[in-house]
N, C-alpha and C. Protein backbone atom coordinates (compact mmCIF):
# COMPACT_ATOMS: atom_id res chain seq x y z
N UNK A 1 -8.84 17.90 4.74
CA UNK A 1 -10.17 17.36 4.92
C UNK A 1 -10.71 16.92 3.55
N UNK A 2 -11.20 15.81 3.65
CA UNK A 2 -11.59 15.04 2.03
C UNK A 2 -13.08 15.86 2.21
N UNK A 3 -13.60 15.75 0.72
CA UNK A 3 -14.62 16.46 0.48
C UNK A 3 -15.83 15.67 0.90
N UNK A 4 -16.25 14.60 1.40
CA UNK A 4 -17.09 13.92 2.13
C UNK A 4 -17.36 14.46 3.73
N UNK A 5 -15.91 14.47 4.40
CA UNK A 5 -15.80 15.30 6.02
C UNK A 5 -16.30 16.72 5.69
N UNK A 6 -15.86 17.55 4.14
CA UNK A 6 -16.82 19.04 4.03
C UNK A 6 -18.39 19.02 4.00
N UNK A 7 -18.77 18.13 3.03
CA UNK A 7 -19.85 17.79 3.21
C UNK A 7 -20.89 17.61 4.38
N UNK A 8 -20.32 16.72 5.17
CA UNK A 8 -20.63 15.75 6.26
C UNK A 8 -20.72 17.36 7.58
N UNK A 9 -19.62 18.21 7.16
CA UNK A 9 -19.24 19.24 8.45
C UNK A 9 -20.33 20.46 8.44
N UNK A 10 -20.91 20.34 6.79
CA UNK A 10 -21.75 21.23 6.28
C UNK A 10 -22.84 21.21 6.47
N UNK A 11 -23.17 19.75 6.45
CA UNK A 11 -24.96 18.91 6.76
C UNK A 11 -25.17 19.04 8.10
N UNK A 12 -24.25 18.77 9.07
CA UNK A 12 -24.32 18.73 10.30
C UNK A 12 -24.83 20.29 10.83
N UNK A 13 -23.85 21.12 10.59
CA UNK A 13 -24.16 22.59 10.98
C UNK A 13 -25.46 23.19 10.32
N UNK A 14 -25.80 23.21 8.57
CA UNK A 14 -26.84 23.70 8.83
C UNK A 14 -28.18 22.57 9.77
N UNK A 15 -28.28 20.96 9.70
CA UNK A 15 -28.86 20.15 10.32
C UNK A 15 -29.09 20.81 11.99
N UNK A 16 -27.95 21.10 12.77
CA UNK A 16 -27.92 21.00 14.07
C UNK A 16 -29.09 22.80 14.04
N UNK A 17 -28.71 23.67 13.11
CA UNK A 17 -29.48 24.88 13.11
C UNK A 17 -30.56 24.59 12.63
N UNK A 18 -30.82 24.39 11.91
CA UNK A 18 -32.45 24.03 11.41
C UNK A 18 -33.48 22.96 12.59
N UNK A 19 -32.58 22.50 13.12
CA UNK A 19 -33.10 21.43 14.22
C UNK A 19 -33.77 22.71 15.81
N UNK A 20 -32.66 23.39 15.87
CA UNK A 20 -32.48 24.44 16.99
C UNK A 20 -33.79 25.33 16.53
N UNK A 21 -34.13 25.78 15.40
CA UNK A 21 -34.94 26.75 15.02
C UNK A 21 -36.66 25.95 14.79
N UNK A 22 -36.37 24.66 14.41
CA UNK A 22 -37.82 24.05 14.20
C UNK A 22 -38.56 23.22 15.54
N UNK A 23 -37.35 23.18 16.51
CA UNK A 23 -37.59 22.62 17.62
C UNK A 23 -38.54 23.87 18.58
N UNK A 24 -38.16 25.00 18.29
CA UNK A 24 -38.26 26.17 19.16
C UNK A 24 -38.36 26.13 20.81
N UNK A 25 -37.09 26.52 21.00
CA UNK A 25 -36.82 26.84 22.35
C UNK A 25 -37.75 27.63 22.85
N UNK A 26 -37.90 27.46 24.34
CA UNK A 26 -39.23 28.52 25.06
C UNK A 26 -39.13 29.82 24.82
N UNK A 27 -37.84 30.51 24.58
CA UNK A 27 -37.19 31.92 24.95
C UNK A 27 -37.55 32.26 22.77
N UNK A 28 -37.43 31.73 22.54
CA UNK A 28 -37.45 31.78 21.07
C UNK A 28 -39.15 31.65 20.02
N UNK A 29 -38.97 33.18 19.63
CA UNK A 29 -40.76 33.06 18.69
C UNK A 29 -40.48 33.60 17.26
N UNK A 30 -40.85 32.59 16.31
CA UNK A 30 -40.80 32.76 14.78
C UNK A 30 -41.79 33.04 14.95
N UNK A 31 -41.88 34.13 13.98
CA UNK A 31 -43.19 34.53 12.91
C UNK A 31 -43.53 33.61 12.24
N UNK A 32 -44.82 33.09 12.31
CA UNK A 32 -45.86 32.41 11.66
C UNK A 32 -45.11 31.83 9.92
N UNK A 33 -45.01 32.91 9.27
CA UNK A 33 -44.02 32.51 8.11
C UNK A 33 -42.91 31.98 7.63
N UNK A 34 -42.24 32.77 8.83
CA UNK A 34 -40.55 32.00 8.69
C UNK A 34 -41.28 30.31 9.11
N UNK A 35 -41.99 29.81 10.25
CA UNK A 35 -41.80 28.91 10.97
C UNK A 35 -42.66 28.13 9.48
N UNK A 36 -43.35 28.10 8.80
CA UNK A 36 -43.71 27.53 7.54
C UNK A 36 -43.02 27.78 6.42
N UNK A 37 -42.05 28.36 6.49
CA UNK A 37 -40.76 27.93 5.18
C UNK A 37 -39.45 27.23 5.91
N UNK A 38 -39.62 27.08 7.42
CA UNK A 38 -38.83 26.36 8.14
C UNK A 38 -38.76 25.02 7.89
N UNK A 39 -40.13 24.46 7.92
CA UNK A 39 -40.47 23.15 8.45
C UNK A 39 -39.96 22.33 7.26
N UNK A 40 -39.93 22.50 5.94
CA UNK A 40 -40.23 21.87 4.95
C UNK A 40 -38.67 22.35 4.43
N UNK A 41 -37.76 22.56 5.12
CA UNK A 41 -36.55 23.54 4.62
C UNK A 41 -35.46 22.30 3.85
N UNK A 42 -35.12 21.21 4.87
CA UNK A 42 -34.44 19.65 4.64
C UNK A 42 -34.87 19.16 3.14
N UNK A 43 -36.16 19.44 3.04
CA UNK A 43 -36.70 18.87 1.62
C UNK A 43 -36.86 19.86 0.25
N UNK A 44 -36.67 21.33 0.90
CA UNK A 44 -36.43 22.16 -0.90
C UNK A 44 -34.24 22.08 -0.84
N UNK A 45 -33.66 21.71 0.59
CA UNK A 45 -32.38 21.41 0.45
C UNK A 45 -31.83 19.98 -0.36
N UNK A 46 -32.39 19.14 -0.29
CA UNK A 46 -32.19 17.89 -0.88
C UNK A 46 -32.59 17.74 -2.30
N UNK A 47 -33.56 18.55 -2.46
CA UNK A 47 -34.13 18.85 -4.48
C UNK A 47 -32.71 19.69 -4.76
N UNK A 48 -32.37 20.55 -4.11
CA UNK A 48 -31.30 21.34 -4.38
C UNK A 48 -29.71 20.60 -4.48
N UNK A 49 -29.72 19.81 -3.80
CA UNK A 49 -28.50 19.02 -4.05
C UNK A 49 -28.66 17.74 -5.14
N UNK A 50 -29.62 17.21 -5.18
CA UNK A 50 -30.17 16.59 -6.54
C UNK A 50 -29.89 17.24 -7.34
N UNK A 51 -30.13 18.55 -7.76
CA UNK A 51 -30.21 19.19 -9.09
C UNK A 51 -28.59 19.62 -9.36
N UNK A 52 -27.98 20.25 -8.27
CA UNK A 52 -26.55 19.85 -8.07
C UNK A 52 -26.02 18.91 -8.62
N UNK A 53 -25.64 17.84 -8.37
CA UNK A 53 -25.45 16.79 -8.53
C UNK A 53 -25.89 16.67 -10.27
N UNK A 54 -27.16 16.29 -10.33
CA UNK A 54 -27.27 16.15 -11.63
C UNK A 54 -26.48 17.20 -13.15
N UNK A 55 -26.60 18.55 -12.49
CA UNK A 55 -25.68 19.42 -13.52
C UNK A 55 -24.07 19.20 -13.46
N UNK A 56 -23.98 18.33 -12.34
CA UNK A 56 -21.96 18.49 -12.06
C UNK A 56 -21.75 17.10 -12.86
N UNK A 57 -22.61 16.22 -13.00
CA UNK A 57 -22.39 15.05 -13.60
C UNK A 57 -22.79 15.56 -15.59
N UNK A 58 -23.61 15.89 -15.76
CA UNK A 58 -24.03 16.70 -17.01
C UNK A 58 -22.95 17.08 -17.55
N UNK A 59 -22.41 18.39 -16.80
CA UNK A 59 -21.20 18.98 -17.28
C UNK A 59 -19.77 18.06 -17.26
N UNK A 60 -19.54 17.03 -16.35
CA UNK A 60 -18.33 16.21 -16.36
C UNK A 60 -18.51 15.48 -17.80
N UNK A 61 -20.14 15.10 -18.11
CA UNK A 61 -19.90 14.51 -19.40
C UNK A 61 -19.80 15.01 -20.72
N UNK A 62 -20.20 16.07 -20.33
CA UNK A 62 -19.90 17.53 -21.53
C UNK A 62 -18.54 17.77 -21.91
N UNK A 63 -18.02 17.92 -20.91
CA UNK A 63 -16.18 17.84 -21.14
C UNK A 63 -15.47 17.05 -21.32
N UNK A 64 -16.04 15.87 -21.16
CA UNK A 64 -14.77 14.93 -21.04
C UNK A 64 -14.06 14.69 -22.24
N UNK A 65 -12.64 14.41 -21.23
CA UNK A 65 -11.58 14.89 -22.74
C UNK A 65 -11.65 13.25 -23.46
N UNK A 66 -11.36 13.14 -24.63
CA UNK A 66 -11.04 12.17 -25.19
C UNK A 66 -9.60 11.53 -25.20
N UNK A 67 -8.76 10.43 -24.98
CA UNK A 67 -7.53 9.96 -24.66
C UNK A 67 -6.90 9.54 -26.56
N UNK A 68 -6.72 10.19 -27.28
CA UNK A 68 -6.41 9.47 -28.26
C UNK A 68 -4.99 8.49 -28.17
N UNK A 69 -4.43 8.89 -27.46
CA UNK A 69 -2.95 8.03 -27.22
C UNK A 69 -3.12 6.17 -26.44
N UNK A 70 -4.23 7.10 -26.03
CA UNK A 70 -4.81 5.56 -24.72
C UNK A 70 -5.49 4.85 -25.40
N UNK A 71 -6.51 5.27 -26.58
CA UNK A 71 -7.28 4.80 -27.39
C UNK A 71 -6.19 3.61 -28.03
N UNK A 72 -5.23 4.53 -28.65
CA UNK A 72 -4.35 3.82 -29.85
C UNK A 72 -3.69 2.73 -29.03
N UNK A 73 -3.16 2.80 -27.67
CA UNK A 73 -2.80 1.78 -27.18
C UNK A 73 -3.14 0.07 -26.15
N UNK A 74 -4.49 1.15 -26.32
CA UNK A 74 -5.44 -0.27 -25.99
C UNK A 74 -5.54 -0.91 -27.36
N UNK A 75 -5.99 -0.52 -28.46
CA UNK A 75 -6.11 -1.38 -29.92
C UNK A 75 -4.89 -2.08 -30.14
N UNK A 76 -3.60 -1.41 -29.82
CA UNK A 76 -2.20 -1.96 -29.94
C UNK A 76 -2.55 -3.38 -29.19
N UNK A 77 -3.00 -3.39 -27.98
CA UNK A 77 -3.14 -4.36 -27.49
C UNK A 77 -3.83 -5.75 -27.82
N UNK A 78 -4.85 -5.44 -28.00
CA UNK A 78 -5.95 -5.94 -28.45
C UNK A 78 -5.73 -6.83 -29.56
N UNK A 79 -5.01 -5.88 -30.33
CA UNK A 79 -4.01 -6.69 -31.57
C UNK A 79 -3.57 -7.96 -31.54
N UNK A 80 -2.58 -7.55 -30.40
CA UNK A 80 -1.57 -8.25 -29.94
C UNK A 80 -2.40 -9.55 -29.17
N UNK A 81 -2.95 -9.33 -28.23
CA UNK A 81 -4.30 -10.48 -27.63
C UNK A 81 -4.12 -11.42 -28.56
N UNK A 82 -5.18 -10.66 -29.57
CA UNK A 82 -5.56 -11.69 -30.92
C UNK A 82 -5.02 -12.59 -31.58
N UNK A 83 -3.92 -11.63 -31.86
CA UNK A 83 -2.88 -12.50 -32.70
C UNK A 83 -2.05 -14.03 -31.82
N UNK A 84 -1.97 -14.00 -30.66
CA UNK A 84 -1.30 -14.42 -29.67
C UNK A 84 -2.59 -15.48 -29.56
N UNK A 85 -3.90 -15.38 -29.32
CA UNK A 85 -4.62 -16.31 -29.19
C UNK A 85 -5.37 -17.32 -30.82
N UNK A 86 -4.80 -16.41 -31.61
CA UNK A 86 -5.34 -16.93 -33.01
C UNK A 86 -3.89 -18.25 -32.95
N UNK A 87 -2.99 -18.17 -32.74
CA UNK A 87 -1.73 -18.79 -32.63
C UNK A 87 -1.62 -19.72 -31.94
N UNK A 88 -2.97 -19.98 -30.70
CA UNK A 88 -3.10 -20.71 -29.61
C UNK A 88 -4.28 -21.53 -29.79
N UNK A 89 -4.64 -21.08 -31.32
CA UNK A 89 -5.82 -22.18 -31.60
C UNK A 89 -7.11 -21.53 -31.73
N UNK A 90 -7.41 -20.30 -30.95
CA UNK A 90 -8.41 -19.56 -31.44
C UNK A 90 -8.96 -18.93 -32.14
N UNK A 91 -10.83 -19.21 -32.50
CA UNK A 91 -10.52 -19.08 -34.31
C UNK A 91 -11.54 -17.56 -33.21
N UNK A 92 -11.97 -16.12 -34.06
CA UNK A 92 -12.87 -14.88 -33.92
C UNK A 92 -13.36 -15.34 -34.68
């Protein structure tokens, strides 16, 4: 399962429960409290995956490794471009 279908399998289930509990069935009675940290529950979940999100991207750029081999062989290239188009009439 790609991590979009986890996602997607995750939103749904707590979605379909939070739906079941704010809808309130006849047979079914929240306390006054729960049913006002219920209602508004979708929207302290979505600040929460924002802030998610924002620290997993934070930290990806915190780490990221540097390629020195890839570095050196793109300039190899680049070189090579140049020289090949300086030869073809092009002035940098």
């Amino acid at each position: 399962m790609t991590k979009l279908g986890q996602w997607l399998c995750g939103l749904s289930l707590l979605g379909s429960a939070w739906a079941v509990l704010a809808l309130a069935p006849p047979g079914l009675r929240l306390p006054a409290p729960y049913r006002q940290a219920l209602l508004p529950l979708p929207v302290y979940l979505l600040v929460a995956f924002g802030c998610y999100s924002l620290a997993t991207v934070g930290y990806r750029l915190a780490t990221f490794n540097d390629c020195e081999e890839a570095a050196a062989e793109l300039q190899e290239h680049i070189r090579a471009a140049r020289e090949d188009l300086g030869r073809r009439g092009l002035r940098f």
